[in-house]
C-alpha atoms as a PDB file:
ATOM      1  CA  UNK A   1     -15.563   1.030  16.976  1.00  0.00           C
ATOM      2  CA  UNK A   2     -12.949   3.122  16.006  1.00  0.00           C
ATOM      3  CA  UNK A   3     -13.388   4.082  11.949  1.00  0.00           C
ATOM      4  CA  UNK A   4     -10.683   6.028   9.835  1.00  0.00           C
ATOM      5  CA  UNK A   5     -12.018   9.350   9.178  1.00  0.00           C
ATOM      6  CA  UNK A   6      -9.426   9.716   6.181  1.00  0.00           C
ATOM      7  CA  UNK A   7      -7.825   7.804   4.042  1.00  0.00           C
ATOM      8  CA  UNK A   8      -3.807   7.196   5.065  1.00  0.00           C
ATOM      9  CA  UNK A   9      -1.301   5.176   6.336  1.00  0.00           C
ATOM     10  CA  UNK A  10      -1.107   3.917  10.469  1.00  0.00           C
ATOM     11  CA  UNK A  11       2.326   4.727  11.140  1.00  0.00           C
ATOM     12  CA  UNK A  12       2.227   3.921  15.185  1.00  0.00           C
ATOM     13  CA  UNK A  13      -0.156   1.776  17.434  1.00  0.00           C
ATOM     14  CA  UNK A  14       0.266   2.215  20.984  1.00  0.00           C
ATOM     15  CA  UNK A  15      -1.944   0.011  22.275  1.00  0.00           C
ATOM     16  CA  UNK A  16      -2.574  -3.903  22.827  1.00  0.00           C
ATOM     17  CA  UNK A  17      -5.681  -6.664  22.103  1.00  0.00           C
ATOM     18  CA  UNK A  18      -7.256  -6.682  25.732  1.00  0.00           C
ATOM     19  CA  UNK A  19      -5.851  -3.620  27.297  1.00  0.00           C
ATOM     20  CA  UNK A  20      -7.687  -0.988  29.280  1.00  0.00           C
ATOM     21  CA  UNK A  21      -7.906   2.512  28.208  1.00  0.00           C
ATOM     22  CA  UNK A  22      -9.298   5.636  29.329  1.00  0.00           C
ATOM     23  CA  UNK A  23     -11.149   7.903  26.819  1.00  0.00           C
ATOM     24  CA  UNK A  24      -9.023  10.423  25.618  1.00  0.00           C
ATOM     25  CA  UNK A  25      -5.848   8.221  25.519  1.00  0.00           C
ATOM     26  CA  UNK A  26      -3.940   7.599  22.225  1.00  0.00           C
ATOM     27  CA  UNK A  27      -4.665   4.667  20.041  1.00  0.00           C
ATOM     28  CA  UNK A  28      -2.726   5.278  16.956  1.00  0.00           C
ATOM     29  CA  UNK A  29      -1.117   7.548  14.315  1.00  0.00           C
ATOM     30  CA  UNK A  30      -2.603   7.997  11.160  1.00  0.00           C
ATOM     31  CA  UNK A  31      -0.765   9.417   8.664  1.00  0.00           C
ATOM     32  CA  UNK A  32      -2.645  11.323   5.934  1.00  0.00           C
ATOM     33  CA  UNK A  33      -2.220  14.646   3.719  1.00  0.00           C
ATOM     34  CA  UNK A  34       1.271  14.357   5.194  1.00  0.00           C
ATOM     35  CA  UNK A  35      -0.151  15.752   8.437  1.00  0.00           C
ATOM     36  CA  UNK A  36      -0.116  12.585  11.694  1.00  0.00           C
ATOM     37  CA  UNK A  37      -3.059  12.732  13.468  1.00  0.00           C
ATOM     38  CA  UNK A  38      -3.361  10.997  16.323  1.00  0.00           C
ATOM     39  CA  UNK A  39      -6.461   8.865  16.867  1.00  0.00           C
ATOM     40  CA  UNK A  40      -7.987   8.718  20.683  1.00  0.00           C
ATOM     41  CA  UNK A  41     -10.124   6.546  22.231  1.00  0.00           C
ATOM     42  CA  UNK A  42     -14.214   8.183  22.705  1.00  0.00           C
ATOM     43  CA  UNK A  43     -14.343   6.075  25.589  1.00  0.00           C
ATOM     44  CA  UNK A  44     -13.522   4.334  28.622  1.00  0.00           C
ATOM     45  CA  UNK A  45     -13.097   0.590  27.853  1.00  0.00           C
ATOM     46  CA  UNK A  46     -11.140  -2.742  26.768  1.00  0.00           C
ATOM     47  CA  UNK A  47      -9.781  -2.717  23.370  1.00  0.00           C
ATOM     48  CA  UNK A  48     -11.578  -6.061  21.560  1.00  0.00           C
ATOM     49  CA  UNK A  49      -9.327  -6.016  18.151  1.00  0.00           C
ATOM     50  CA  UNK A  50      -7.513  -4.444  16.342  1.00  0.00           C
ATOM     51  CA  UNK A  51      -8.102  -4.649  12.964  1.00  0.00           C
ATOM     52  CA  UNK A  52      -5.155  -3.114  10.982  1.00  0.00           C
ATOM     53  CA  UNK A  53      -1.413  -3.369  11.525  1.00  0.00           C
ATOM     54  CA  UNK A  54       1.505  -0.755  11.232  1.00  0.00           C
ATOM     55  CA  UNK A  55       1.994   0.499   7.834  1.00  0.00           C
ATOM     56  CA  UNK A  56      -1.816  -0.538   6.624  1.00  0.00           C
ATOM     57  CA  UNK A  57      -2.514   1.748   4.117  1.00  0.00           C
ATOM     58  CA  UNK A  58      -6.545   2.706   4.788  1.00  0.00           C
ATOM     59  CA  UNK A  59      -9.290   4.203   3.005  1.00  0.00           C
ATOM     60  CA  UNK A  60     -11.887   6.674   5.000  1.00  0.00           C
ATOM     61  CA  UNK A  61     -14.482   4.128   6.960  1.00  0.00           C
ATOM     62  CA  UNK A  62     -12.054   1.694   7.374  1.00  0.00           C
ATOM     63  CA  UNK A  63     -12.582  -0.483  11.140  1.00  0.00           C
ATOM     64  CA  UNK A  64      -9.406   0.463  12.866  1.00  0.00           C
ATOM     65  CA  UNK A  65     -10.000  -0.529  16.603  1.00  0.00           C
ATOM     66  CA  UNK A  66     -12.871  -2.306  18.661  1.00  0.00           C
ATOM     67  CA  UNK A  67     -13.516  -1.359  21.862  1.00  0.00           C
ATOM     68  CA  UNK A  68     -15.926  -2.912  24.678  1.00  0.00           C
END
């Protein structure tokens, strides 16, 4: 699972329900303190869900991505 470390806004999601990704690869753009940090994946795996969408505004512990 993928939490938000800070609260902000996802500006960009780069990846799919179901697609493969290699740890280390981008997931999203989160957009807080008007600085965009960019949000990898810790791990090899298959993304289960993704639980926000593209200008969610988020608070800090908020589920962002599942992975399996």
């Amino acid at each position: 699972i993928i939490l938000s470390f800070i609260p902000g806004t996802v500006l960009e999601i780069f990846v799919k329900a179901g697609q493969v990704v290699k740890k280390g690869e981008i997931l999203m753009i989160l957009d807080a303190m008007k600085m965009q940090n960019k949000l990898k994946s810790s791990m090899d795996g298959r993304i289960k869900s993704i639980a926000v969408a593209k200008g969610a505004k988020v608070s800090k512990g908020t589920v962002l991505v599942e992975l399996e």
